[in-house]
PDB file of N, CA and C in Angstrom:
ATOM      1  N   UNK A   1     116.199  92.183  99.588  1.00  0.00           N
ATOM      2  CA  UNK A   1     115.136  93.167  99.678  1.00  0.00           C
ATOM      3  C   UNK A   1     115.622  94.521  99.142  1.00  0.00           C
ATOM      4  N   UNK A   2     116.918  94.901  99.693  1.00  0.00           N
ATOM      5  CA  UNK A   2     117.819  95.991  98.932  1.00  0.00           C
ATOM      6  C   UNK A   2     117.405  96.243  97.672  1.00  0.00           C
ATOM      7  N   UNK A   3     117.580  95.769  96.519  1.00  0.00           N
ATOM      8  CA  UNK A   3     117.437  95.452  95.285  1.00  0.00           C
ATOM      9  C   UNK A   3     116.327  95.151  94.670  1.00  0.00           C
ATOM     10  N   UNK A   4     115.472  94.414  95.559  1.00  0.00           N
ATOM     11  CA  UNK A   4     114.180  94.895  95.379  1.00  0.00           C
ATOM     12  C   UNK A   4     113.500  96.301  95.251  1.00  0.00           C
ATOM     13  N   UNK A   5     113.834  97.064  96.118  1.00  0.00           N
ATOM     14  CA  UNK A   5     113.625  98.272  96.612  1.00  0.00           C
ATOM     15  C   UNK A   5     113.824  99.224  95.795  1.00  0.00           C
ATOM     16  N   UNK A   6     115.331  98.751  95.505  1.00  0.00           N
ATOM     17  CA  UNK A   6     116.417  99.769  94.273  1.00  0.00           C
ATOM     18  C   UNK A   6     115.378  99.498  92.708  1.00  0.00           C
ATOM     19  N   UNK A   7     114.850  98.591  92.636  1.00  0.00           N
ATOM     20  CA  UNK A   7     114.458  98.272  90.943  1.00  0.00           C
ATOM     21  C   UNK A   7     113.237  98.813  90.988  1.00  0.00           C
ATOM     22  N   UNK A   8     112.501  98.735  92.356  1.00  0.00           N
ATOM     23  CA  UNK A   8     110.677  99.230  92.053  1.00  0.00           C
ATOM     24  C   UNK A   8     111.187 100.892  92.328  1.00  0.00           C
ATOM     25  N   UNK A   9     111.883 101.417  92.780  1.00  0.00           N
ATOM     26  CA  UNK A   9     111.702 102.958  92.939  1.00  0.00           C
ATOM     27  C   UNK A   9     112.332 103.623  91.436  1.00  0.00           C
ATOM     28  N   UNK A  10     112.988 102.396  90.826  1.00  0.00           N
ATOM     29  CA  UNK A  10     113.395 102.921  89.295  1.00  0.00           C
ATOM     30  C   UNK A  10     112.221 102.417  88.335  1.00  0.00           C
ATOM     31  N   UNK A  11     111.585 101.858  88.392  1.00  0.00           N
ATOM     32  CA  UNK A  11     110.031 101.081  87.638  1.00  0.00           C
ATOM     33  C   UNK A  11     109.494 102.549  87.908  1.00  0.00           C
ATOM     34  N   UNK A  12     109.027 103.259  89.317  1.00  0.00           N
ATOM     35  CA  UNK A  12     108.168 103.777  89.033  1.00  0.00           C
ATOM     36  C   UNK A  12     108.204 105.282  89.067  1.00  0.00           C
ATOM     37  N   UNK A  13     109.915 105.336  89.272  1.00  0.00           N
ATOM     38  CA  UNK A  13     110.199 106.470  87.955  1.00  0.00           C
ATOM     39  C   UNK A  13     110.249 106.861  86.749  1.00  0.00           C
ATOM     40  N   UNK A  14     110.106 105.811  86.155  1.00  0.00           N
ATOM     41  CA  UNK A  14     109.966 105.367  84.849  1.00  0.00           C
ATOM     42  C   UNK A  14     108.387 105.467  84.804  1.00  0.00           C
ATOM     43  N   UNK A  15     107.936 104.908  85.558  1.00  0.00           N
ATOM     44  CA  UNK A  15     105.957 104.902  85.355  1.00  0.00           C
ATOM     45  C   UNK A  15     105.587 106.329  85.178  1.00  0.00           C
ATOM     46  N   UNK A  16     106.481 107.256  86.294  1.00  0.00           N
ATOM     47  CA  UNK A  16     105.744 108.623  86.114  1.00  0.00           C
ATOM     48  C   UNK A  16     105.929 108.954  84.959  1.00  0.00           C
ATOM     49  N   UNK A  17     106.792 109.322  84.635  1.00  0.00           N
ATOM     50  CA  UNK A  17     106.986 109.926  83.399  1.00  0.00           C
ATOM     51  C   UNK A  17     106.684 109.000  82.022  1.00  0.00           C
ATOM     52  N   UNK A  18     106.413 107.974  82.022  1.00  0.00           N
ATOM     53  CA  UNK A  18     105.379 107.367  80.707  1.00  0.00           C
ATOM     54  C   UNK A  18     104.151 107.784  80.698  1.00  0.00           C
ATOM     55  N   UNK A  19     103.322 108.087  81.802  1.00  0.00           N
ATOM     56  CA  UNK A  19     102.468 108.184  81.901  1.00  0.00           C
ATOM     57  C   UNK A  19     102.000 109.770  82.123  1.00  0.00           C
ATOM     58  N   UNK A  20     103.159 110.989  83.052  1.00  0.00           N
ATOM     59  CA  UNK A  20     102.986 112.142  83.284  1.00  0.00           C
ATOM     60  C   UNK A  20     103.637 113.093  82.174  1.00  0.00           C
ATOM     61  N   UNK A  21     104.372 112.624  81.599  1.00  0.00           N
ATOM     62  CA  UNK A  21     105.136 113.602  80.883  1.00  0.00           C
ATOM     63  C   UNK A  21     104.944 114.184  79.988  1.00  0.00           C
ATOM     64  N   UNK A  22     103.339 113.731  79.564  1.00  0.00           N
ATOM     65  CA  UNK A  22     102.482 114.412  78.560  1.00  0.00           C
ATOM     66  C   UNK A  22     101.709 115.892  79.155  1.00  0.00           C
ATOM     67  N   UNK A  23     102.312 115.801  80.319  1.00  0.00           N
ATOM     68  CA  UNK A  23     101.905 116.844  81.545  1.00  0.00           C
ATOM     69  C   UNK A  23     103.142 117.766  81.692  1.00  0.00           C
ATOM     70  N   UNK A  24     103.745 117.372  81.757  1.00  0.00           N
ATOM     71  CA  UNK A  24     104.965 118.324  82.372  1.00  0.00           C
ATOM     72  C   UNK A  24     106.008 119.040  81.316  1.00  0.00           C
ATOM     73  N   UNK A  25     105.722 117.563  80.212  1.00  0.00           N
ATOM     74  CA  UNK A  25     106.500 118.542  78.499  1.00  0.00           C
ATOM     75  C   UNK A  25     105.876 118.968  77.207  1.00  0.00           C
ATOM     76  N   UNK A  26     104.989 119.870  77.372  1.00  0.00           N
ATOM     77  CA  UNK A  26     104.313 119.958  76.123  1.00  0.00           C
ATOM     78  C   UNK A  26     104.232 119.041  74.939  1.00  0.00           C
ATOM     79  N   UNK A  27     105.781 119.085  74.779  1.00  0.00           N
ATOM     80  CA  UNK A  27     106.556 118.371  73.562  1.00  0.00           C
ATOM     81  C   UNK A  27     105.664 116.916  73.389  1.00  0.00           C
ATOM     82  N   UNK A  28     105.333 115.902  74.724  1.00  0.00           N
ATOM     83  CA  UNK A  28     105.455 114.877  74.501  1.00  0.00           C
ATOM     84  C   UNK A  28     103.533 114.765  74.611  1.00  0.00           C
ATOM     85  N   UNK A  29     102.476 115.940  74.449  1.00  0.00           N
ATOM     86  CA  UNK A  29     101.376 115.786  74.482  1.00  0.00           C
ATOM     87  C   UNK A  29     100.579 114.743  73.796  1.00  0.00           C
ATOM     88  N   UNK A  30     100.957 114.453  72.518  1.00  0.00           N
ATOM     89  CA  UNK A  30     100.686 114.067  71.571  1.00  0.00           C
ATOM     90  C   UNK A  30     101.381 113.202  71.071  1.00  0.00           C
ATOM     91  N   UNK A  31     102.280 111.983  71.542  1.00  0.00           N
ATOM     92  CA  UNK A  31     103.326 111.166  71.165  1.00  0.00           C
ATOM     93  C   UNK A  31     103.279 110.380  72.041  1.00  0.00           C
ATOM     94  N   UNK A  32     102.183 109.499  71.993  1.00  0.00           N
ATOM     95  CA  UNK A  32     101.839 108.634  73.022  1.00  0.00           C
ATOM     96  C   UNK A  32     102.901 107.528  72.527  1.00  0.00           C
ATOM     97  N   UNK A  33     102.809 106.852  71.495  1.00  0.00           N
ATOM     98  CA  UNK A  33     103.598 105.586  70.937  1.00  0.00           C
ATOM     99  C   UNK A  33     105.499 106.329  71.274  1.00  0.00           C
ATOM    100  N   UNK A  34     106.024 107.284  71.273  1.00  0.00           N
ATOM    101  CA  UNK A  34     107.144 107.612  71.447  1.00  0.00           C
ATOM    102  C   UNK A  34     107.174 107.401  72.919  1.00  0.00           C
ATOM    103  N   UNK A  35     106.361 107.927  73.753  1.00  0.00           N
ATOM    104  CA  UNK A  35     106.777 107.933  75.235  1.00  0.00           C
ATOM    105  C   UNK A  35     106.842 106.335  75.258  1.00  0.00           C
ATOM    106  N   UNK A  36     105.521 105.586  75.370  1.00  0.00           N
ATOM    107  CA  UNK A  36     105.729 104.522  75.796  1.00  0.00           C
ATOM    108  C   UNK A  36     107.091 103.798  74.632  1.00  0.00           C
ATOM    109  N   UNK A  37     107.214 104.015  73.781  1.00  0.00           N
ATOM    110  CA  UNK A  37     108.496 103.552  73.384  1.00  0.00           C
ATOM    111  C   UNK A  37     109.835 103.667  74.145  1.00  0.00           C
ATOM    112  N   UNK A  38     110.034 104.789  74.627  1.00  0.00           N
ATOM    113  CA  UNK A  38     110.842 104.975  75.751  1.00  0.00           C
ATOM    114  C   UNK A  38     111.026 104.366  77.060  1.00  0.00           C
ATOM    115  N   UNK A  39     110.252 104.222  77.102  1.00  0.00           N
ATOM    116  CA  UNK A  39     109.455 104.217  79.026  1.00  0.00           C
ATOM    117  C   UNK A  39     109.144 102.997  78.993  1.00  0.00           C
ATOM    118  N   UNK A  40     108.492 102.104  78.554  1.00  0.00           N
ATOM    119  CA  UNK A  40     107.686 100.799  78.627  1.00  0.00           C
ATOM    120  C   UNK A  40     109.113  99.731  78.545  1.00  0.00           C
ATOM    121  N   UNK A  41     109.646  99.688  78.134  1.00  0.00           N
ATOM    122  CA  UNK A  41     110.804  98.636  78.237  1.00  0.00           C
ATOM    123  C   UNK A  41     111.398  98.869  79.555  1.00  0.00           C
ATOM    124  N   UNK A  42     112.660  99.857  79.747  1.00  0.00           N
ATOM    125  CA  UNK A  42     113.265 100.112  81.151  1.00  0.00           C
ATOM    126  C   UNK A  42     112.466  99.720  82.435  1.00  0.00           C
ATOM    127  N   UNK A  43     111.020 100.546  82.317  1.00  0.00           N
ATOM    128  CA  UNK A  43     109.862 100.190  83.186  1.00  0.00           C
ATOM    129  C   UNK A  43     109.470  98.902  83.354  1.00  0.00           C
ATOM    130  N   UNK A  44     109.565  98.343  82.693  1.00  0.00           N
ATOM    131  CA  UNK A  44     108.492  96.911  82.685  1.00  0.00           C
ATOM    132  C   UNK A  44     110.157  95.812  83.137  1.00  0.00           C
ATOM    133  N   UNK A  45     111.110  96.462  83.003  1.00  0.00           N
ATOM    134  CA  UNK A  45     112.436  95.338  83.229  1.00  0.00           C
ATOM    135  C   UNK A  45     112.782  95.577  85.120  1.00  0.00           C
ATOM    136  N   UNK A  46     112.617  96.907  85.087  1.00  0.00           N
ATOM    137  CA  UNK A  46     112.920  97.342  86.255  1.00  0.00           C
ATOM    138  C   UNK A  46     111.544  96.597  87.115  1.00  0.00           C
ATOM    139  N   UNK A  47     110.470  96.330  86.966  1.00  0.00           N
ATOM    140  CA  UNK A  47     109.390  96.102  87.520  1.00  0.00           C
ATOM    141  C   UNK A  47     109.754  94.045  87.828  1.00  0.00           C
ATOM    142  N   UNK A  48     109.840  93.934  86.694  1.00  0.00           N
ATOM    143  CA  UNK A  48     110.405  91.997  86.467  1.00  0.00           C
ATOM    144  C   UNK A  48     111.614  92.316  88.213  1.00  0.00           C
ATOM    145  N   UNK A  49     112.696  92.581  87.548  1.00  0.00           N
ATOM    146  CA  UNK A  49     114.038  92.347  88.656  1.00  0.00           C
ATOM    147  C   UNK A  49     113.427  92.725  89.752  1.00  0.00           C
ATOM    148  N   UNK A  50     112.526  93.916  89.850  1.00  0.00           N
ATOM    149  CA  UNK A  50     112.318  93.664  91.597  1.00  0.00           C
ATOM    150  C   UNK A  50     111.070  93.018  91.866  1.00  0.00           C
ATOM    151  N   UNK A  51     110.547  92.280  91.614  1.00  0.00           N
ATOM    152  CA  UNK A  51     109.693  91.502  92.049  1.00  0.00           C
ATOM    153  C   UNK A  51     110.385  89.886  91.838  1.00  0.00           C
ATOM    154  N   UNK A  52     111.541  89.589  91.571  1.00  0.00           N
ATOM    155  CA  UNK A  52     112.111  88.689  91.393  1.00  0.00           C
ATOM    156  C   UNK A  52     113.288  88.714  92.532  1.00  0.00           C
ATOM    157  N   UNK A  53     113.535  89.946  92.830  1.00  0.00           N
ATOM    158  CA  UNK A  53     114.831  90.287  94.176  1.00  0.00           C
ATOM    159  C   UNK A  53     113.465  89.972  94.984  1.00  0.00           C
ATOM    160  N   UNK A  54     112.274  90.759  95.247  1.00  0.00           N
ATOM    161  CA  UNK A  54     111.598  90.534  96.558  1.00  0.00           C
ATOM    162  C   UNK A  54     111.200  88.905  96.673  1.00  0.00           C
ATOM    163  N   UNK A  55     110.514  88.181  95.864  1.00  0.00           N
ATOM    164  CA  UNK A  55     110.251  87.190  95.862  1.00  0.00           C
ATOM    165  C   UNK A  55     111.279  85.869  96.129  1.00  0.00           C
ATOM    166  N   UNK A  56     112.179  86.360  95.547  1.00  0.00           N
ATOM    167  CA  UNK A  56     113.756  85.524  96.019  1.00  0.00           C
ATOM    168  C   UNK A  56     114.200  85.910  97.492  1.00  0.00           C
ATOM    169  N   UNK A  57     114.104  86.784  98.073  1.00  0.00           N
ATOM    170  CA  UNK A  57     114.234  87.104  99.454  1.00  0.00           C
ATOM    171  C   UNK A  57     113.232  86.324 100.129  1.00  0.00           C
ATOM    172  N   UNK A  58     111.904  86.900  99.979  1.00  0.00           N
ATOM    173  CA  UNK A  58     111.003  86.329 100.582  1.00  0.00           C
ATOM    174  C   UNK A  58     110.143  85.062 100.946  1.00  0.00           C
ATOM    175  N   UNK A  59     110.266  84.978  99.160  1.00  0.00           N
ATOM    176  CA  UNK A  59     109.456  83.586  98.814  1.00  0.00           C
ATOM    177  C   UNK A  59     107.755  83.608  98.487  1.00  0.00           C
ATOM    178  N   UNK A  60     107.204  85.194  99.215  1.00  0.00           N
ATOM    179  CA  UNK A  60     105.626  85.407  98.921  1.00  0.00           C
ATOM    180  C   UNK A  60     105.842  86.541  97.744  1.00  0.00           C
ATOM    181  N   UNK A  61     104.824  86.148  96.997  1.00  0.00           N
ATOM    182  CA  UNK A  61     104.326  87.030  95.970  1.00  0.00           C
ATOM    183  C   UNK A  61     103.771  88.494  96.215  1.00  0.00           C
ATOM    184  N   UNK A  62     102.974  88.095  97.766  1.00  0.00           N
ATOM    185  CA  UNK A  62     102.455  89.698  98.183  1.00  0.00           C
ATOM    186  C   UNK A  62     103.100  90.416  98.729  1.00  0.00           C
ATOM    187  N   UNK A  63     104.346  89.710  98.909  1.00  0.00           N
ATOM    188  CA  UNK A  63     105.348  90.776  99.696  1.00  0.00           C
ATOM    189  C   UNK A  63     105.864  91.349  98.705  1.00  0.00           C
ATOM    190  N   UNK A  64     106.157  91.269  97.469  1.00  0.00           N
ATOM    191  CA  UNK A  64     106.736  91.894  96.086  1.00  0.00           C
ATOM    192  C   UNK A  64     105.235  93.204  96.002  1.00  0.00           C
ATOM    193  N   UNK A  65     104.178  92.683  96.099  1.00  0.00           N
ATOM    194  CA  UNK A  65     103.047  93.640  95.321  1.00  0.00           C
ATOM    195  C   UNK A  65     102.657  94.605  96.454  1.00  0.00           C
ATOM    196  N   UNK A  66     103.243  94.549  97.610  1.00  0.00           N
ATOM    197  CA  UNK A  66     102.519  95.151  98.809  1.00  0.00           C
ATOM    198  C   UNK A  66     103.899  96.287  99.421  1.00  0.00           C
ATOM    199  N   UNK A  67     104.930  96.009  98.766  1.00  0.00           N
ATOM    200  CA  UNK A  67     106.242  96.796  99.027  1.00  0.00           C
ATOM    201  C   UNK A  67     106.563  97.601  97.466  1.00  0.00           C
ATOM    202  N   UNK A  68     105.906  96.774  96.557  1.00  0.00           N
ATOM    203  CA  UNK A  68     106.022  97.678  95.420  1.00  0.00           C
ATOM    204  C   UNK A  68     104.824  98.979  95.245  1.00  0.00           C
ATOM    205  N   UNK A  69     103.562  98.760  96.106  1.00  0.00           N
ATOM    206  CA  UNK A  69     102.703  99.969  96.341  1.00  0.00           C
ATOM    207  C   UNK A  69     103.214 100.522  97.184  1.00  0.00           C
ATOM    208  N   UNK A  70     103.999 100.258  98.459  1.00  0.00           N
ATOM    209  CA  UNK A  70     104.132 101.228  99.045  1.00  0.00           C
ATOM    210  C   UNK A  70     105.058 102.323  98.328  1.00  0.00           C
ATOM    211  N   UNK A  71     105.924 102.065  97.822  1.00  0.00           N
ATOM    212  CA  UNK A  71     107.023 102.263  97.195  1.00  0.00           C
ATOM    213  C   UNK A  71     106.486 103.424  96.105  1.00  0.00           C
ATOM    214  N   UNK A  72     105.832 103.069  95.161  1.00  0.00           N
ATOM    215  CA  UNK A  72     105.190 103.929  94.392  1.00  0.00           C
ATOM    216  C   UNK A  72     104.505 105.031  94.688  1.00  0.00           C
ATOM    217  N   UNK A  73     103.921 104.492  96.216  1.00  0.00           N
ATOM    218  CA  UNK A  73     103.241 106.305  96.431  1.00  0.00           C
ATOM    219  C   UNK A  73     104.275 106.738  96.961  1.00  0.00           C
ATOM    220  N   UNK A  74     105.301 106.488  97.746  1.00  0.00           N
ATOM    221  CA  UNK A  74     106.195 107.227  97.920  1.00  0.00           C
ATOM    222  C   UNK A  74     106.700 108.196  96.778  1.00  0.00           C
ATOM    223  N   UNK A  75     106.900 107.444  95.948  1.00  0.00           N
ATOM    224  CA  UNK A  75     107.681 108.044  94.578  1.00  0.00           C
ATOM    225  C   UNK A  75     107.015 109.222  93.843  1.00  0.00           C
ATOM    226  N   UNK A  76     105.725 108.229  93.667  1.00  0.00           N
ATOM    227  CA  UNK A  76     105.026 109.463  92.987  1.00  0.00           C
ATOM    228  C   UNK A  76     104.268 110.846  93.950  1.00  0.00           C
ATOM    229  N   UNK A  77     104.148 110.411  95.099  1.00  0.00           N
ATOM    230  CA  UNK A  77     104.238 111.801  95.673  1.00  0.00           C
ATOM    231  C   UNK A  77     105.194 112.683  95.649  1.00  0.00           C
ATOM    232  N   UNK A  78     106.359 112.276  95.960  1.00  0.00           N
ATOM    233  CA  UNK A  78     107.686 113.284  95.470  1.00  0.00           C
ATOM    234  C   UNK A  78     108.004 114.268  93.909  1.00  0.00           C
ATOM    235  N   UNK A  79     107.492 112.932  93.218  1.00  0.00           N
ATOM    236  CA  UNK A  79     107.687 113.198  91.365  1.00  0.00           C
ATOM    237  C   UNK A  79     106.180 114.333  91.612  1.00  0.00           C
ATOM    238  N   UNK A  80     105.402 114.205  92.125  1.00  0.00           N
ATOM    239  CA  UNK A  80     104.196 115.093  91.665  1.00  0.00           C
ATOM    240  C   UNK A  80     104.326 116.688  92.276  1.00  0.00           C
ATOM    241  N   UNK A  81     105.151 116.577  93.423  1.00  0.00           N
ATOM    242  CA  UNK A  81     105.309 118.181  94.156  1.00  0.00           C
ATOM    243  C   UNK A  81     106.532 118.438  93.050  1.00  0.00           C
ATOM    244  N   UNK A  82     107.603 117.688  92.569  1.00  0.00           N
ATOM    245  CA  UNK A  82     108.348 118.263  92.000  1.00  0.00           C
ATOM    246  C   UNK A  82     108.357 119.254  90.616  1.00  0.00           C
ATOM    247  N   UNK A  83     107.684 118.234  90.070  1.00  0.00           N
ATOM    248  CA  UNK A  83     107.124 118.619  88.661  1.00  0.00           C
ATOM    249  C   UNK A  83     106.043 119.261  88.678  1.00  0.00           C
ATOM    250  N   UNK A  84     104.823 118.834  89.081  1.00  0.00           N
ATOM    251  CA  UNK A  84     103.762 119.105  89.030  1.00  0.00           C
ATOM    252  C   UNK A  84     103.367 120.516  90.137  1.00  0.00           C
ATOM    253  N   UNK A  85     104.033 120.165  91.300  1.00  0.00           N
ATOM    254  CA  UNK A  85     103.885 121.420  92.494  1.00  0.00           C
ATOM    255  C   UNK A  85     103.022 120.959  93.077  1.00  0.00           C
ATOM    256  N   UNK A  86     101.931 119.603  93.174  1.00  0.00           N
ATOM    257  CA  UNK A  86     100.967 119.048  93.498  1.00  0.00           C
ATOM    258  C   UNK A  86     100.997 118.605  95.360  1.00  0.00           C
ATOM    259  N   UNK A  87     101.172 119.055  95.809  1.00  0.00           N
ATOM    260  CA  UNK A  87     100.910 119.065  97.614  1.00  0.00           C
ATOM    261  C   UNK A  87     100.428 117.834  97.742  1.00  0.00           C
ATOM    262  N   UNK A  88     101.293 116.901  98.873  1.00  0.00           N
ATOM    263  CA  UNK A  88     101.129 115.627  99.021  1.00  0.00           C
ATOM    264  C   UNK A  88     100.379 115.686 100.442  1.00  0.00           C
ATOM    265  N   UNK A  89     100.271 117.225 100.780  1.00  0.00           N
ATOM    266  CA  UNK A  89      99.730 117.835 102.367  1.00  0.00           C
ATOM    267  C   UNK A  89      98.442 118.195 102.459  1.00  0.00           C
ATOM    268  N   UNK A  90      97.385 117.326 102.224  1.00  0.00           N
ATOM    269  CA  UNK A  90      96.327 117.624 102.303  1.00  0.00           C
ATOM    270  C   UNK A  90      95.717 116.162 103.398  1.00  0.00           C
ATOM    271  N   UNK A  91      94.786 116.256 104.175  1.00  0.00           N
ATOM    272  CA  UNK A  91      94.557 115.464 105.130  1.00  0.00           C
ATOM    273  C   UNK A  91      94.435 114.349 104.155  1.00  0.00           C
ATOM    274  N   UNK A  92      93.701 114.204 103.168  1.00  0.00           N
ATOM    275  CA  UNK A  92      93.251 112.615 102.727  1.00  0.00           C
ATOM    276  C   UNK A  92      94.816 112.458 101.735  1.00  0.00           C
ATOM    277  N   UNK A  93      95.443 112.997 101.473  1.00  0.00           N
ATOM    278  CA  UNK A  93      96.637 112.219 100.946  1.00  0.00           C
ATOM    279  C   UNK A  93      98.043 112.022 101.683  1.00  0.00           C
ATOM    280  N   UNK A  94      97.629 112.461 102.985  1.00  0.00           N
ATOM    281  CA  UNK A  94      98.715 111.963 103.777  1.00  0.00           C
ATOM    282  C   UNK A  94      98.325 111.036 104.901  1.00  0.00           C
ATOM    283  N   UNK A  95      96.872 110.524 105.046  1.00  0.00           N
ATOM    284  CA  UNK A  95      96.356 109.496 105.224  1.00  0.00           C
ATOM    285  C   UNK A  95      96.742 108.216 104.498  1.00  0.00           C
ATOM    286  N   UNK A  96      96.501 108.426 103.228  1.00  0.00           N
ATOM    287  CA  UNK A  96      96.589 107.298 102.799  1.00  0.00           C
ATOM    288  C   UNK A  96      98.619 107.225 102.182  1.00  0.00           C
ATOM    289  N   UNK A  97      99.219 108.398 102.510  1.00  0.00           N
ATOM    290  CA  UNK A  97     100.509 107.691 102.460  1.00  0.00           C
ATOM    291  C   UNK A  97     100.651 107.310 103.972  1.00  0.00           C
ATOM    292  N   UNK A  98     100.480 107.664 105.036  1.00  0.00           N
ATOM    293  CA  UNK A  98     100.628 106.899 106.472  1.00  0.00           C
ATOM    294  C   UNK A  98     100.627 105.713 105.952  1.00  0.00           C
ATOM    295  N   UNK A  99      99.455 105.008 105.759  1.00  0.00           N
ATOM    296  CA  UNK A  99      98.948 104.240 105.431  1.00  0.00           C
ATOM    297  C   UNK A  99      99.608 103.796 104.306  1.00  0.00           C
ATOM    298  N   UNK A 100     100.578 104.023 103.422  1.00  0.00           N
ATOM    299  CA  UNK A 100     100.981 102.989 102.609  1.00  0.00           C
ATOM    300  C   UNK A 100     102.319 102.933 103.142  1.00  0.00           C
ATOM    301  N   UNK A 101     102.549 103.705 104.266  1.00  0.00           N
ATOM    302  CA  UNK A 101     104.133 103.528 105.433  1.00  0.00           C
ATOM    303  C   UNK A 101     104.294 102.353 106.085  1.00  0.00           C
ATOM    304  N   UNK A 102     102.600 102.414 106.813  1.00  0.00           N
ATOM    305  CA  UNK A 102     102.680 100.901 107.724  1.00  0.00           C
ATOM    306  C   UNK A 102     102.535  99.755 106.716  1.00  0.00           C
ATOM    307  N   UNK A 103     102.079  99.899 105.791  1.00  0.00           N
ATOM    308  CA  UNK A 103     102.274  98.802 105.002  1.00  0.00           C
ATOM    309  C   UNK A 103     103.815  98.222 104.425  1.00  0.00           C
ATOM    310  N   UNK A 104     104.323  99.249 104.102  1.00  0.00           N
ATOM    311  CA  UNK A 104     105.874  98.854 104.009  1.00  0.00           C
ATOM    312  C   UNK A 104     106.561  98.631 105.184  1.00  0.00           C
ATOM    313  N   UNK A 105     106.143  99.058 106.394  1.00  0.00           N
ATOM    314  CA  UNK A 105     106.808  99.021 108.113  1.00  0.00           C
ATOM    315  C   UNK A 105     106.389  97.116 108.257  1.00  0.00           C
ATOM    316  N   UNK A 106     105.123  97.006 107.913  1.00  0.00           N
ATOM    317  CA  UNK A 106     104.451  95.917 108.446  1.00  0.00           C
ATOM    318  C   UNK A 106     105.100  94.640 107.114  1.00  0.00           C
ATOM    319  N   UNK A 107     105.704  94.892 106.109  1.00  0.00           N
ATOM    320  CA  UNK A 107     106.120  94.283 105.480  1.00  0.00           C
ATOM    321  C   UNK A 107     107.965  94.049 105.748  1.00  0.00           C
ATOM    322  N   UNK A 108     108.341  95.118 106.688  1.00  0.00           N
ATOM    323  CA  UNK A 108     109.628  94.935 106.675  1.00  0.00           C
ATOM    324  C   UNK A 108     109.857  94.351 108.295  1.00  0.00           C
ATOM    325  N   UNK A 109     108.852  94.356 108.916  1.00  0.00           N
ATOM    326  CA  UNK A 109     109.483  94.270 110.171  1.00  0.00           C
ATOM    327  C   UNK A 109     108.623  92.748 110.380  1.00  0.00           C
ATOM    328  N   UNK A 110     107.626  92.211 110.228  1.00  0.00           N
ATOM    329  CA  UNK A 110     106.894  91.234 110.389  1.00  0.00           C
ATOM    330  C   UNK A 110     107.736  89.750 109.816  1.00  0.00           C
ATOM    331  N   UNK A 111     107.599  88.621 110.825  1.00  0.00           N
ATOM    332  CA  UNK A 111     108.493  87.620 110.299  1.00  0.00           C
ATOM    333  C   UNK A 111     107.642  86.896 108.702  1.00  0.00           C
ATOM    334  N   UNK A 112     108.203  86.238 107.881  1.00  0.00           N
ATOM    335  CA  UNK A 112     107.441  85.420 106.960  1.00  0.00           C
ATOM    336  C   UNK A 112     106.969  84.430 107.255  1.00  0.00           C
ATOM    337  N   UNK A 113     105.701  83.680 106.959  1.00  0.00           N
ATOM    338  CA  UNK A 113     105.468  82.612 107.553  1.00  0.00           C
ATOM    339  C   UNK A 113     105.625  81.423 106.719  1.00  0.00           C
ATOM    340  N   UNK A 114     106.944  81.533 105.819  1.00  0.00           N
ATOM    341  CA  UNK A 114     107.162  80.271 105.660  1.00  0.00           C
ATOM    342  C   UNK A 114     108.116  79.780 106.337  1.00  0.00           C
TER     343      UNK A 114
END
């Protein structure tokens, strides 16, 4: 699960910035085929290995897709106050990260039922 963990929080560091960095670097406004040239490989490898660590741990598929969302809003709430200055402290977006907490709580602590 370790390694799971370790590969989706690097996937979707990689996601932000393929997708944000046309935001945060002028430079890259207009260089859509360069970013994702960058970004889309590392991203998409890092995304494979941990859904292949979770699924090899686990054995369910939704435990890979339901620990890899939680995971992502984690991330990208952090990446968005950093860069962006974007406040993750507003009632409806710290609702729904609660809410993507117990989903990773309820994915780590709950037995599998195979």
């Amino acid at each position: 699960m370790f390694w799971g963990i370790v590969f989706f929080t690097l996937g979707n560091i990689l996601a932000f910035f393929q997708f944000n960095a046309q935001f945060i670097w002028p430079w890259f406004k207009d260089k859509p085929l360069l970013t994702n040239a960058i970004f889309a490989i590392p991203m998409g490898m890092c995304f494979w290995y941990a859904v292949k660590h979770i699924v090899g741990e686990t054995g369910l598929l939704w435990t890979s897709k339901l620990v890899g969302f939680g995971v992502s809003n984690v991330i990208f709430a952090l990446l968005a106050y950093l860069f962006m200055k974007e406040s993750m402290f507003t009632y409806k977006t710290m609702t729904c990260m609660l809410l993507a907490g117990a989903i990773l709580m309820i994915q780590f602590s709950w037995p599998n039922p195979n």
